[in-house]
Structures are given as structure tokens and as C-alpha cells.
PDB file of N, CA and C in Angstrom:
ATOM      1  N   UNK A   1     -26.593   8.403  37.306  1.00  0.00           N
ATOM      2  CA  UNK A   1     -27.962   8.843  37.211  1.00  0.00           C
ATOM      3  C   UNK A   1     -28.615   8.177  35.997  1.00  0.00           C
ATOM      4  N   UNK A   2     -29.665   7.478  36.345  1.00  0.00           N
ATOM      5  CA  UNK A   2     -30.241   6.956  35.145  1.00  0.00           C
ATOM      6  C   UNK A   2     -31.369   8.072  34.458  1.00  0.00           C
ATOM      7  N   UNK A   3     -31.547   7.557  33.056  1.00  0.00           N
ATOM      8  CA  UNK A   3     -32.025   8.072  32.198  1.00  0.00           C
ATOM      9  C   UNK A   3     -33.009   8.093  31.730  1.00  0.00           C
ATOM     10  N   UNK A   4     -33.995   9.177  31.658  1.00  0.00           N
ATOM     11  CA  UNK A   4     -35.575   8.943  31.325  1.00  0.00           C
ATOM     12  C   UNK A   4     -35.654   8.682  29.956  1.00  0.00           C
ATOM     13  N   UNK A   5     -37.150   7.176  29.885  1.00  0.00           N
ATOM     14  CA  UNK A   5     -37.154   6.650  28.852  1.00  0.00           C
ATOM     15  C   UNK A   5     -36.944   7.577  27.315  1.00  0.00           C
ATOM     16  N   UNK A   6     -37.472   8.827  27.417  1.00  0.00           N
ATOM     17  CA  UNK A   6     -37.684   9.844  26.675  1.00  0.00           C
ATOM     18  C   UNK A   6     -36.561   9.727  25.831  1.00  0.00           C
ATOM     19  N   UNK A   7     -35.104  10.226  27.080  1.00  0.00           N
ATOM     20  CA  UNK A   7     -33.960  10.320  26.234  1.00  0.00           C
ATOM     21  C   UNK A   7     -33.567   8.797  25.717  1.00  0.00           C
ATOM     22  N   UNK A   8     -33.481   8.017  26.576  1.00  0.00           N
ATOM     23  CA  UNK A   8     -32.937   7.122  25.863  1.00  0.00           C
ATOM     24  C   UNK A   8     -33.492   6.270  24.495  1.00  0.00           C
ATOM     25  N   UNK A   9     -34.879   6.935  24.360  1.00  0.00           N
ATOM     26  CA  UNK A   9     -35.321   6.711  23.139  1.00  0.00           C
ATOM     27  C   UNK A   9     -34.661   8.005  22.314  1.00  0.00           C
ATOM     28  N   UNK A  10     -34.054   9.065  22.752  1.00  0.00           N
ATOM     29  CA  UNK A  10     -34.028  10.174  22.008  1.00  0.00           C
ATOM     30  C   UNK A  10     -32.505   9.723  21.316  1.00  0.00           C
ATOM     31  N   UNK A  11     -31.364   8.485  22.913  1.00  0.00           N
ATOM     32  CA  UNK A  11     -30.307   8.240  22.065  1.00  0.00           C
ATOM     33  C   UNK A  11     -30.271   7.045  20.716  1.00  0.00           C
ATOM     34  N   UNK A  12     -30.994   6.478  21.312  1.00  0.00           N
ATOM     35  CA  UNK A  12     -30.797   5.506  20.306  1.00  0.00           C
ATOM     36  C   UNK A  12     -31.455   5.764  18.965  1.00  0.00           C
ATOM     37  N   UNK A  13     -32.425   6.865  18.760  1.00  0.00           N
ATOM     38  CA  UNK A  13     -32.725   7.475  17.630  1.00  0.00           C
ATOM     39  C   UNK A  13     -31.722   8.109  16.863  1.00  0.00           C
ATOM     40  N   UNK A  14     -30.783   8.603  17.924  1.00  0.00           N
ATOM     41  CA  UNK A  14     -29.675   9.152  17.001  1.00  0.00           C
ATOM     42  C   UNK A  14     -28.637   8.049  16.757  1.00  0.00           C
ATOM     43  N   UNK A  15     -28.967   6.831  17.053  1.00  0.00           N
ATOM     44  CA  UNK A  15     -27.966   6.040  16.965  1.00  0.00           C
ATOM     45  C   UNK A  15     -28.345   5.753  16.043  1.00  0.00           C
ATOM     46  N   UNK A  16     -29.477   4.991  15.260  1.00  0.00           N
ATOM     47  CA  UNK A  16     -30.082   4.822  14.631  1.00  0.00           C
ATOM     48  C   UNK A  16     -29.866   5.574  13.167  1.00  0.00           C
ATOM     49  N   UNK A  17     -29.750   6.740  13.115  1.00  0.00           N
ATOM     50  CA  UNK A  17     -30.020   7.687  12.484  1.00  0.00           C
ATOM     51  C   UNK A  17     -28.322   7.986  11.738  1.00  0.00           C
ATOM     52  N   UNK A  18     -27.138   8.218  12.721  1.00  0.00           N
ATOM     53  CA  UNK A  18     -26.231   8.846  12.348  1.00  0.00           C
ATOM     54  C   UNK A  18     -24.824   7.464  12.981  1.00  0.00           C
ATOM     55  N   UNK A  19     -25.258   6.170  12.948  1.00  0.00           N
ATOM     56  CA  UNK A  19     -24.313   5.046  13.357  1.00  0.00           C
ATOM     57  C   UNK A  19     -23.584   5.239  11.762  1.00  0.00           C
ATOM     58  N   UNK A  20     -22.658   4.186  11.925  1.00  0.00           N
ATOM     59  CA  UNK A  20     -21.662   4.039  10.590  1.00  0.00           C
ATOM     60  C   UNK A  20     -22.863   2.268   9.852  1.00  0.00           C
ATOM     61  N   UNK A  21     -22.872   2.329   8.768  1.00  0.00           N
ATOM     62  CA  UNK A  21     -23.057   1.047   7.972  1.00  0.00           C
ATOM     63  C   UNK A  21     -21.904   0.023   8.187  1.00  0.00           C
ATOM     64  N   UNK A  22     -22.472  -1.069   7.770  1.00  0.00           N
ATOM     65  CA  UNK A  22     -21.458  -2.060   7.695  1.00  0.00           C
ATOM     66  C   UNK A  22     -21.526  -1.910   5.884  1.00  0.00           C
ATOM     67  N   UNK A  23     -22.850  -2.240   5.297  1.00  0.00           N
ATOM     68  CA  UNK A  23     -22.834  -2.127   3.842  1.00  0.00           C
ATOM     69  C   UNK A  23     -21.929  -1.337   3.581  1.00  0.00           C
ATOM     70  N   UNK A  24     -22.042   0.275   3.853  1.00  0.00           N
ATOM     71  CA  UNK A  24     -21.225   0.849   3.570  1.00  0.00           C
ATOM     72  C   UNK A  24     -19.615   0.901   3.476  1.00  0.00           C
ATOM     73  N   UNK A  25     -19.194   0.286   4.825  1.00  0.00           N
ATOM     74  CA  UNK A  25     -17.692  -0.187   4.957  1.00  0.00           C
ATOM     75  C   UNK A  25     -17.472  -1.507   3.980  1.00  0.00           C
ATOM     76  N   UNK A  26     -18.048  -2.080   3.704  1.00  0.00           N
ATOM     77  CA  UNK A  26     -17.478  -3.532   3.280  1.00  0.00           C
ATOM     78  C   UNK A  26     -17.584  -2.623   1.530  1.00  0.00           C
ATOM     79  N   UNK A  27     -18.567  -1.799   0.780  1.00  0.00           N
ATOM     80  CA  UNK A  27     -17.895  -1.356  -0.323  1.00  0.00           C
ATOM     81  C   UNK A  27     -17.527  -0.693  -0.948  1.00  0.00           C
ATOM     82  N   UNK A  28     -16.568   0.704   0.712  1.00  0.00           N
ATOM     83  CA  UNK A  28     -15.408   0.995   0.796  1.00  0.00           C
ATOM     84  C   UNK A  28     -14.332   0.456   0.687  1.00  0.00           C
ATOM     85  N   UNK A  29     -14.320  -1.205   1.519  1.00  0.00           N
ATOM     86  CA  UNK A  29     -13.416  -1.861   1.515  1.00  0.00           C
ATOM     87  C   UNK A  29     -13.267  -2.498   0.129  1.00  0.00           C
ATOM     88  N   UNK A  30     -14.134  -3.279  -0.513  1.00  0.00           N
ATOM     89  CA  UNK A  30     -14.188  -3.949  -1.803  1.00  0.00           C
ATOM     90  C   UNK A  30     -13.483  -3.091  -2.981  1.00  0.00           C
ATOM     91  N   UNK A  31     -13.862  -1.655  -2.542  1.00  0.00           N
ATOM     92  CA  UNK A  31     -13.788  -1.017  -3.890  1.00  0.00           C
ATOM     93  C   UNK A  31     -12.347   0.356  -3.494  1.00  0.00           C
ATOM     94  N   UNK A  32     -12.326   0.178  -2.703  1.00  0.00           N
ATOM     95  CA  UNK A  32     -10.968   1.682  -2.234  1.00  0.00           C
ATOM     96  C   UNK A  32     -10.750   0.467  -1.239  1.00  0.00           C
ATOM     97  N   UNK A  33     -10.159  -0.652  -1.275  1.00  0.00           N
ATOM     98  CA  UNK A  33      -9.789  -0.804   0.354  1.00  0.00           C
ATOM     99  C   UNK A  33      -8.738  -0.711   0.507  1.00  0.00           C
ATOM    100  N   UNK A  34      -7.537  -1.137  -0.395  1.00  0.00           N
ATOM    101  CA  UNK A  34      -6.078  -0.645  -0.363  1.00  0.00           C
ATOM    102  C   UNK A  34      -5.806   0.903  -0.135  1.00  0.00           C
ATOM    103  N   UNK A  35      -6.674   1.895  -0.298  1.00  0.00           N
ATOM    104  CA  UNK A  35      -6.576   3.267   0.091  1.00  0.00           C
ATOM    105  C   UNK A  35      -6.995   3.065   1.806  1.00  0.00           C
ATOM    106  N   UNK A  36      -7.299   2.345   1.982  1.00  0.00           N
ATOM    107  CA  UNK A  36      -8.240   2.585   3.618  1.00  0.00           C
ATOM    108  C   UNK A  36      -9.648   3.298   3.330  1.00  0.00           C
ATOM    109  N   UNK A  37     -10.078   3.633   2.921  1.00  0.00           N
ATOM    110  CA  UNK A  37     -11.380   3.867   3.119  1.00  0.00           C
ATOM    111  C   UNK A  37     -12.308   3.848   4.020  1.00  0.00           C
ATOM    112  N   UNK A  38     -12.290   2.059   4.342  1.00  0.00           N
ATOM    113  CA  UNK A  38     -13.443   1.902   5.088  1.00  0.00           C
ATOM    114  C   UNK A  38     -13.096   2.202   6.215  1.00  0.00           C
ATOM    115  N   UNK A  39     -12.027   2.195   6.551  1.00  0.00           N
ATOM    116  CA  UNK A  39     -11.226   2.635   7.968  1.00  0.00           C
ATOM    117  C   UNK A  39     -11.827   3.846   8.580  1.00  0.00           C
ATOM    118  N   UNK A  40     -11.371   5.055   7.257  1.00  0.00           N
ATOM    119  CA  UNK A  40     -11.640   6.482   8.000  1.00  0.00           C
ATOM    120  C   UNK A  40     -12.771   6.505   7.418  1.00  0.00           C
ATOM    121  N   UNK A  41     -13.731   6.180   7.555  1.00  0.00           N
ATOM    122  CA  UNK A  41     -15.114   5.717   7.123  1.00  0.00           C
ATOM    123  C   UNK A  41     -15.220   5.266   9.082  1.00  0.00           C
ATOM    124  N   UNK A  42     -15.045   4.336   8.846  1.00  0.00           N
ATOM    125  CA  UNK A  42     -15.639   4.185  10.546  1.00  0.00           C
ATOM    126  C   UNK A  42     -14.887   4.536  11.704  1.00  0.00           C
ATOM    127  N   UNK A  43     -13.959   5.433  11.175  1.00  0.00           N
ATOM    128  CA  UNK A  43     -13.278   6.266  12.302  1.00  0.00           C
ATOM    129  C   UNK A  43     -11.883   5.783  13.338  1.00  0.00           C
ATOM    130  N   UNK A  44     -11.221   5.044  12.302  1.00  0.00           N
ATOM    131  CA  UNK A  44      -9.674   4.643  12.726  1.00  0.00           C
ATOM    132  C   UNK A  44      -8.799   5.111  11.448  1.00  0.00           C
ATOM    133  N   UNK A  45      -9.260   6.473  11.762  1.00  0.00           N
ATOM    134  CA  UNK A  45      -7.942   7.275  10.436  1.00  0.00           C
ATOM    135  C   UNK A  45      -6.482   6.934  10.784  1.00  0.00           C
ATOM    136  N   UNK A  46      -6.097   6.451  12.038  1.00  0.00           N
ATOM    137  CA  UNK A  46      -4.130   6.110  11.792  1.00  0.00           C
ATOM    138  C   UNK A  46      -4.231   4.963  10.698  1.00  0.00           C
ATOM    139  N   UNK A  47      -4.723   3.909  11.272  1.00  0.00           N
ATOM    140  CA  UNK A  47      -4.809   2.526  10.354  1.00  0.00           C
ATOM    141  C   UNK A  47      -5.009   3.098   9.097  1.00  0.00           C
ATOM    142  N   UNK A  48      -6.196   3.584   8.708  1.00  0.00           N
ATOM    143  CA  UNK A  48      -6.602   3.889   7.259  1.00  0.00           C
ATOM    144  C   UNK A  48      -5.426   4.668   6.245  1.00  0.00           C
ATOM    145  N   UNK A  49      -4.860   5.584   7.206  1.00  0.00           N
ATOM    146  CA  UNK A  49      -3.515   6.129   6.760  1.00  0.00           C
ATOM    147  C   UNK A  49      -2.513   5.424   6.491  1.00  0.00           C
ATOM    148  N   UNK A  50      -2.264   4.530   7.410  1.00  0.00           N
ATOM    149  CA  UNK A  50      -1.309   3.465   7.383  1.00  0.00           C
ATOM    150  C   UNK A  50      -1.412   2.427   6.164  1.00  0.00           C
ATOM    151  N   UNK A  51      -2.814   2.400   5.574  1.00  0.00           N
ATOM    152  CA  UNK A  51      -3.142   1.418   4.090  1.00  0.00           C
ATOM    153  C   UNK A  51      -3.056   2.502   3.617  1.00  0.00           C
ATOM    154  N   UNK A  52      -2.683   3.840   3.185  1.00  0.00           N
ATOM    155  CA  UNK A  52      -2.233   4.117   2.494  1.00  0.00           C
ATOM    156  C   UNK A  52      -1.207   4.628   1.798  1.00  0.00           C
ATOM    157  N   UNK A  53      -0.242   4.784   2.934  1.00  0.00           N
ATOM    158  CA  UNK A  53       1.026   4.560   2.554  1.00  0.00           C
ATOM    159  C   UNK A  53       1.515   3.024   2.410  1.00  0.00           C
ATOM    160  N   UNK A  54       1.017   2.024   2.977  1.00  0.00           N
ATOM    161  CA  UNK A  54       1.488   0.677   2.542  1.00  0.00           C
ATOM    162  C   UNK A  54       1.285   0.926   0.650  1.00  0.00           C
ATOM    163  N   UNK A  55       0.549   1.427   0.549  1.00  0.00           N
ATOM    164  CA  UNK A  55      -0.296   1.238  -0.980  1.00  0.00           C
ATOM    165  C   UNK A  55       0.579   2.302  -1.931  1.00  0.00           C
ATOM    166  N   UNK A  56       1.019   3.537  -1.269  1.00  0.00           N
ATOM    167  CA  UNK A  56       1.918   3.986  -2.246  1.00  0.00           C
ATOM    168  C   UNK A  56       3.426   3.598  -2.084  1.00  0.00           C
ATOM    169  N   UNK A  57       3.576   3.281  -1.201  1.00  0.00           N
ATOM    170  CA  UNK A  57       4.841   2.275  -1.031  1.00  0.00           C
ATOM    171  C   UNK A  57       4.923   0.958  -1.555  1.00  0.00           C
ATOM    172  N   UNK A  58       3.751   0.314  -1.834  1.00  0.00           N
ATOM    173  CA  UNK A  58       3.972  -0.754  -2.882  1.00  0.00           C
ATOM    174  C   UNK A  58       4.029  -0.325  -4.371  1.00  0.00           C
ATOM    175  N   UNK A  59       3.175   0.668  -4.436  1.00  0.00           N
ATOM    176  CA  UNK A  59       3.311   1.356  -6.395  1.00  0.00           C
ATOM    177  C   UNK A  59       4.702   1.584  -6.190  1.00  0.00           C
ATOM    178  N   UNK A  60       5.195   2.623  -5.523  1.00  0.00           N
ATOM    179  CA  UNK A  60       6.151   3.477  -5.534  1.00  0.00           C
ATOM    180  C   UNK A  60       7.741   2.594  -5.711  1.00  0.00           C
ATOM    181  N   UNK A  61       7.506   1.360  -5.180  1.00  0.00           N
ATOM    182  CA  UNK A  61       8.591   0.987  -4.999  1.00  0.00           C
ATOM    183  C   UNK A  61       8.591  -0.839  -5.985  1.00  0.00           C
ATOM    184  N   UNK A  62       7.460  -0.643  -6.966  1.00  0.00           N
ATOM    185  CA  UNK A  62       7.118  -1.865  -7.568  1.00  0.00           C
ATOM    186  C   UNK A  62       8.467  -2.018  -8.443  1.00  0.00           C
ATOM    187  N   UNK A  63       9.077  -0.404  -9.115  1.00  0.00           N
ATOM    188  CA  UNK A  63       9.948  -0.951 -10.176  1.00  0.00           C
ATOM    189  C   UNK A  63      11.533  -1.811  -9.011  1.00  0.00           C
ATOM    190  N   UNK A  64      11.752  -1.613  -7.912  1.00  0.00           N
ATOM    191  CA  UNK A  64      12.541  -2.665  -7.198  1.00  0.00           C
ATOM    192  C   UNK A  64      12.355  -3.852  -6.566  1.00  0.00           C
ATOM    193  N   UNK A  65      11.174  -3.971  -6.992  1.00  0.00           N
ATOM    194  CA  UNK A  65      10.839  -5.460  -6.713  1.00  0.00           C
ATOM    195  C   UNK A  65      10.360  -5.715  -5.129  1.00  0.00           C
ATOM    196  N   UNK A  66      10.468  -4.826  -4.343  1.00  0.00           N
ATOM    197  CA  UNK A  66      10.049  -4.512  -3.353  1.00  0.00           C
ATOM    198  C   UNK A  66       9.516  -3.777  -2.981  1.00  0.00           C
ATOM    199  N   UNK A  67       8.362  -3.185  -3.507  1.00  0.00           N
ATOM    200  CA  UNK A  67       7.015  -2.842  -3.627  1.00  0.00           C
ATOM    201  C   UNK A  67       5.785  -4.455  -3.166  1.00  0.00           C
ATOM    202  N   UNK A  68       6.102  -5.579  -4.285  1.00  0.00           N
ATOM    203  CA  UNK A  68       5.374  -5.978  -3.698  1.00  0.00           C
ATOM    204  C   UNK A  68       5.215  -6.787  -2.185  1.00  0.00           C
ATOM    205  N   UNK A  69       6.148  -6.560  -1.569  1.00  0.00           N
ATOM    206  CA  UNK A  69       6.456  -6.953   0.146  1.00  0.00           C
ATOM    207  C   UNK A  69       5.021  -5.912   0.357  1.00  0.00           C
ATOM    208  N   UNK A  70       4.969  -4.760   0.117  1.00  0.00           N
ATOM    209  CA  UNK A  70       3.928  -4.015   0.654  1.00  0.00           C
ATOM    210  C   UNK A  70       2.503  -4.125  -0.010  1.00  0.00           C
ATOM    211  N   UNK A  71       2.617  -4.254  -0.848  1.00  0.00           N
ATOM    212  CA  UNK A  71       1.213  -4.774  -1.561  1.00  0.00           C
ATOM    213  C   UNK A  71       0.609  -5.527  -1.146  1.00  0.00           C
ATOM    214  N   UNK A  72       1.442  -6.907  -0.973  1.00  0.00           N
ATOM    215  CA  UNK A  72       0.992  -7.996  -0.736  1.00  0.00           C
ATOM    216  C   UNK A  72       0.442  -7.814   0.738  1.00  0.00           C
ATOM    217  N   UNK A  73       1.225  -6.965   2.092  1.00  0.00           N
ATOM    218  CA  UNK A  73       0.727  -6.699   2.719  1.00  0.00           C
ATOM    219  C   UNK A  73      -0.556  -6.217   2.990  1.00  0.00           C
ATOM    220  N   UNK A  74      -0.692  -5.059   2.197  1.00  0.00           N
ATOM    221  CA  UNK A  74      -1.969  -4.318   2.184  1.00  0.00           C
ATOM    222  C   UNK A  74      -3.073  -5.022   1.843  1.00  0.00           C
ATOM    223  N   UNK A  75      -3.001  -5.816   0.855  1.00  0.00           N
ATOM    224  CA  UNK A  75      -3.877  -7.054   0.067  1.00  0.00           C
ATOM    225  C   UNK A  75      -4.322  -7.860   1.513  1.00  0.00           C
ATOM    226  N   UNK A  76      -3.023  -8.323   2.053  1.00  0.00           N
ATOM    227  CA  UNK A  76      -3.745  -9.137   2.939  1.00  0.00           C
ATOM    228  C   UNK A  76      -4.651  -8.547   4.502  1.00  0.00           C
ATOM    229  N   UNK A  77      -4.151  -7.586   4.691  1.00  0.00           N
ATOM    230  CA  UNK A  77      -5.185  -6.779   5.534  1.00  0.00           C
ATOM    231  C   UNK A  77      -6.329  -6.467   5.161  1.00  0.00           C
ATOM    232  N   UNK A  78      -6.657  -6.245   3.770  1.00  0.00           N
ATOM    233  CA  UNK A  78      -7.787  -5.804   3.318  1.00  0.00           C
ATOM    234  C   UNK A  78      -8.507  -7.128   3.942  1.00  0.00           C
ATOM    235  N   UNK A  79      -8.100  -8.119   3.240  1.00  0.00           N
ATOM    236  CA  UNK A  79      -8.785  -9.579   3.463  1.00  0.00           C
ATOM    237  C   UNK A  79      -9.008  -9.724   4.608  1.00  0.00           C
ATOM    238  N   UNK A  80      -8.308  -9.157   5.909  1.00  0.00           N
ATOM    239  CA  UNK A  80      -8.482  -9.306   7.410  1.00  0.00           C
ATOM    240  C   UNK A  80      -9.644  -8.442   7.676  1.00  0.00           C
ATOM    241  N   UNK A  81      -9.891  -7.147   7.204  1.00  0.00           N
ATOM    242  CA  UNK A  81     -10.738  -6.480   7.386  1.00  0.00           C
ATOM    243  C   UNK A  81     -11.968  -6.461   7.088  1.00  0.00           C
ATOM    244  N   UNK A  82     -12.103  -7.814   5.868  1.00  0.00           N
ATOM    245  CA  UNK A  82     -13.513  -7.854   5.454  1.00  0.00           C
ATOM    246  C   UNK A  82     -14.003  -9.200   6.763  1.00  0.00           C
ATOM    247  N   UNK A  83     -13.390 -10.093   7.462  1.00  0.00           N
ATOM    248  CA  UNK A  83     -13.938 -10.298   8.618  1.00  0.00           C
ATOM    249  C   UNK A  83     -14.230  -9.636  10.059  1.00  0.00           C
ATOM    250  N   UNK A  84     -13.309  -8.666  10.230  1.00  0.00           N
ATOM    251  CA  UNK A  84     -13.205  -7.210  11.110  1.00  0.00           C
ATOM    252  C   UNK A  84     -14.660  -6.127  10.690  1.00  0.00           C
ATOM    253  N   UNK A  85     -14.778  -5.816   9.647  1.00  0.00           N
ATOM    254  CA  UNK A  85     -15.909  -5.080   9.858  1.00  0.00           C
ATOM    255  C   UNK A  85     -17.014  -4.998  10.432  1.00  0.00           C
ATOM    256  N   UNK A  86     -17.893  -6.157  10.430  1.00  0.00           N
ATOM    257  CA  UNK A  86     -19.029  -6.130  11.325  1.00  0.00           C
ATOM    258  C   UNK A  86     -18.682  -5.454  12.864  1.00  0.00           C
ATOM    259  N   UNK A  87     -17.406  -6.168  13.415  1.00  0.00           N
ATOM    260  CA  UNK A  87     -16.915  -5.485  14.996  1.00  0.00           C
ATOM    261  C   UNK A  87     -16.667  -4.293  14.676  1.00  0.00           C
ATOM    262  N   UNK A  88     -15.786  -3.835  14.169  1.00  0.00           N
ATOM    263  CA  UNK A  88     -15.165  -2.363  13.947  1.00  0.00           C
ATOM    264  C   UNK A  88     -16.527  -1.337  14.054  1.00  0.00           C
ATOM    265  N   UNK A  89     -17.803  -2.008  13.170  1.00  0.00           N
ATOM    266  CA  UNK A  89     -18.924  -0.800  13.236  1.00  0.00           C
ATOM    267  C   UNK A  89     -19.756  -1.011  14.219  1.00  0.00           C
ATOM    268  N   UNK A  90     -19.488  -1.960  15.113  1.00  0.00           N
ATOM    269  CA  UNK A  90     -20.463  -2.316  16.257  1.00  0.00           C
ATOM    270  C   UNK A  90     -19.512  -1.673  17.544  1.00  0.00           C
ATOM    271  N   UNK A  91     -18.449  -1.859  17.253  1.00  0.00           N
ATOM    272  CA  UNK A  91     -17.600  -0.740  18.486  1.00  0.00           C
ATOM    273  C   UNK A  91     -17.982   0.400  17.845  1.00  0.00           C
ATOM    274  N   UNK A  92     -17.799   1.445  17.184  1.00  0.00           N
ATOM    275  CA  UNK A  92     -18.404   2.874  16.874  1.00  0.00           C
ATOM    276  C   UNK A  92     -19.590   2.916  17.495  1.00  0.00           C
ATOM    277  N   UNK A  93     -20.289   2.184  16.718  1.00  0.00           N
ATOM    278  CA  UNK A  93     -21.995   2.530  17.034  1.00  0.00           C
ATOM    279  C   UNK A  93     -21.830   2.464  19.019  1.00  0.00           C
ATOM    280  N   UNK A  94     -21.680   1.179  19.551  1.00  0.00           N
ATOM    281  CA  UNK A  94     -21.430   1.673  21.133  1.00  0.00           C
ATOM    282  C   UNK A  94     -20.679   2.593  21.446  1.00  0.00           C
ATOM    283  N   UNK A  95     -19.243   3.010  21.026  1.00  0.00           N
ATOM    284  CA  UNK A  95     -19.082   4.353  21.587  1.00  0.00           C
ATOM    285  C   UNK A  95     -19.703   5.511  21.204  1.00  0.00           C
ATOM    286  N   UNK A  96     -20.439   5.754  19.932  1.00  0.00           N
ATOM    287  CA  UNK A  96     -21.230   6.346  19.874  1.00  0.00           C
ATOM    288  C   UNK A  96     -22.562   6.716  21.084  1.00  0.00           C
ATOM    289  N   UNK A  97     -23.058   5.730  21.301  1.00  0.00           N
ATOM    290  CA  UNK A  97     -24.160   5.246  22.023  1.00  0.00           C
ATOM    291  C   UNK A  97     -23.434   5.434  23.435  1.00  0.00           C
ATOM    292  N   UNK A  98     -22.842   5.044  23.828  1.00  0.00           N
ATOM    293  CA  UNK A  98     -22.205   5.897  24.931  1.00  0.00           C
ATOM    294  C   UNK A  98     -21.594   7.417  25.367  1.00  0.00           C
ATOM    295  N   UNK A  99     -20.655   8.014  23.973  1.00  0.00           N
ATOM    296  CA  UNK A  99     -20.684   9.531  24.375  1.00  0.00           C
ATOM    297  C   UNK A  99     -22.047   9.828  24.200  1.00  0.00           C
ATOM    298  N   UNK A 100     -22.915   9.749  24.123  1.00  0.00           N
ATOM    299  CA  UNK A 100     -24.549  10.211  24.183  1.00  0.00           C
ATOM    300  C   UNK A 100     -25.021  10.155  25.050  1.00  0.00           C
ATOM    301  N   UNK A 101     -25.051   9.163  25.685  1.00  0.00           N
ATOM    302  CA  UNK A 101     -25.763   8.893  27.141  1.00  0.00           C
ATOM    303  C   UNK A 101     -24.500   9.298  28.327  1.00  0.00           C
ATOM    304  N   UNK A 102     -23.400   9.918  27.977  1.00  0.00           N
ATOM    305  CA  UNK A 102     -22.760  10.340  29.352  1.00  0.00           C
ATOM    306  C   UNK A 102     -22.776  12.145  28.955  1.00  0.00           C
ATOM    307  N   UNK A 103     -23.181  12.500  27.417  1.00  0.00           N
ATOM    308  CA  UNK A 103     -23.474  13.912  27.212  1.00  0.00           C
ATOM    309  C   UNK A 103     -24.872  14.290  28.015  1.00  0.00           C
ATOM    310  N   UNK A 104     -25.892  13.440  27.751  1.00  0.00           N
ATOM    311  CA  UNK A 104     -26.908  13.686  28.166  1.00  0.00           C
ATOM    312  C   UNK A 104     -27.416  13.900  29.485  1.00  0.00           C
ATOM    313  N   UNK A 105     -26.399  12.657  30.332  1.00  0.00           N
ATOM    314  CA  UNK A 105     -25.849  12.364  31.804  1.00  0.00           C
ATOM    315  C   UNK A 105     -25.898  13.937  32.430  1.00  0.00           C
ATOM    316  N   UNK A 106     -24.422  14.170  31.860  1.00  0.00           N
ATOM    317  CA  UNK A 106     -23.615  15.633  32.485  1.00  0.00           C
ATOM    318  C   UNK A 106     -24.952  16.434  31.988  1.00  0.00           C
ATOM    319  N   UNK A 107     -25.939  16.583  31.172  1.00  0.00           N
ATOM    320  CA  UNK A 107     -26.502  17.851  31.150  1.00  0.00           C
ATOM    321  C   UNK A 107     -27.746  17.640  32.353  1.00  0.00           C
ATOM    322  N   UNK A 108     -28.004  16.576  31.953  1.00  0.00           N
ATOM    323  CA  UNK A 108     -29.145  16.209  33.654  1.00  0.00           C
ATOM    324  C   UNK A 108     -28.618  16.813  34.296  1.00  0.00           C
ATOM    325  N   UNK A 109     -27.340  16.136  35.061  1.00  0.00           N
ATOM    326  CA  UNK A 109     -26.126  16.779  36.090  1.00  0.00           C
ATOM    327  C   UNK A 109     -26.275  18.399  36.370  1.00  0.00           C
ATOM    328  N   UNK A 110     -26.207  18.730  35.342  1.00  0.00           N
ATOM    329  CA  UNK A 110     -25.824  20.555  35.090  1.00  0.00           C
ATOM    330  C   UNK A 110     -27.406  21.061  35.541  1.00  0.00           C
ATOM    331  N   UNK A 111     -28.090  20.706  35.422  1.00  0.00           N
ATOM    332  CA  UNK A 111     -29.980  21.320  34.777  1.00  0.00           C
ATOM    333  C   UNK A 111     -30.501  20.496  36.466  1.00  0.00           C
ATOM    334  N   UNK A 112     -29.575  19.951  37.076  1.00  0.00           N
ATOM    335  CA  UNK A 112     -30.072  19.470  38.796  1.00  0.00           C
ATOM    336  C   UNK A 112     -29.659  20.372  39.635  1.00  0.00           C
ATOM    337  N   UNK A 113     -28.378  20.966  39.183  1.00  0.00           N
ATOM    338  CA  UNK A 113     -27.424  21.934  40.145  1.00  0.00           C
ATOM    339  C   UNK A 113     -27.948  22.958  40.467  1.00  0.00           C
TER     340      UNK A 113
END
């Protein structure tokens, strides 16, 4: 069922309004990115979790010399992620933009019945 202009100006206002930043992620990432931050910032809390145990597993384990196996890891994901961000917040913002327009869908649906 398609969607009167109304709402779909009503979704993309909220898209607009309540999407994730990229500014914002990139200085999450710059500045906490070995914590994950920007991660559970745009809503992939396993990963973001996952930089942060890489990150206390590199402190934690620096005095054996194998700490930095994980550091260095984490370091270099960060670096992967500052080309990843722009996508990472442009997938949110569309699934965003999609549970909206299939919420809005089902209530048409419901309010026809």
C-alpha cells in the first residue's frame, strides 16, 4: 500500500530529525574509537563491544608483550572504520527510514480493517 504524500513527508521528517550523524561518529571514532563508541553510537553494539574488549585485552595483557597483538588490532580497525562510516550511517538512516514506512504501512492496514 502506498503512502500519502503527508506521511511520507511526516517520515522523512523524522528521518531528518532523529537519523545518526556521520560528524558525530567520526569524533566518536577519533576520540573514544578504541572503546567503540562510534559503533554503539550508530547501533552495532556486538562490534563496539568487541573494540572493547580488544582494548582491554591489549592494556591488560601489555605487561606480556602480547597485549600489543590486540592493540595493534584495534588501532587498525579503528582506521577501517574511519572509511566505513559514511556507509554504516547511511544503512541506519535507511533502516530507519524503512521501519517507519512499514510502521506506518501496518497502521494504514489496521485503520482500513
Amino acid at each position: 500500500m502506498e503512502l500519502s504524500t503527508s506521511k511520507q513527508m511526516l517520515i522523512e521528517q523524522r528521518v531528518t530529525n532523529e537519523a545518526k550523524s556521520s560528524r558525530v561518529a567520526y569524533i566518536l571514532c577519533l576520540f573514544l574509537g578504541g572503546f567503540g563508541a562510534h559503533r554503539f553510537y550508530i547501533g552495532h553494539p556486538a562490534s563496539g563491544l568487541a573494540m572493547v574488549v580488544l582494548m582491554v585485552l591489549g592494556v591488560g595483557l601489555a605487561q606480556l608483550r602480547v597485549g600489543a597483538l590486540f592493540s595493534v588490532t584495534g588501532v587498525i580497525w579503528v582506521i577501517n572504520d574511519l572509511f566505513l562510516i559514511p556507509r554504516m550511517v547511511q544503512n541506519q538512516t535507511n533502516e530507519f527510514r524503512e521501519s517507519l514506512h512499514r510502521q506506518l504501512s501496518n497502521s494504514n492496514q489496521a485503520a482500513a480493517s
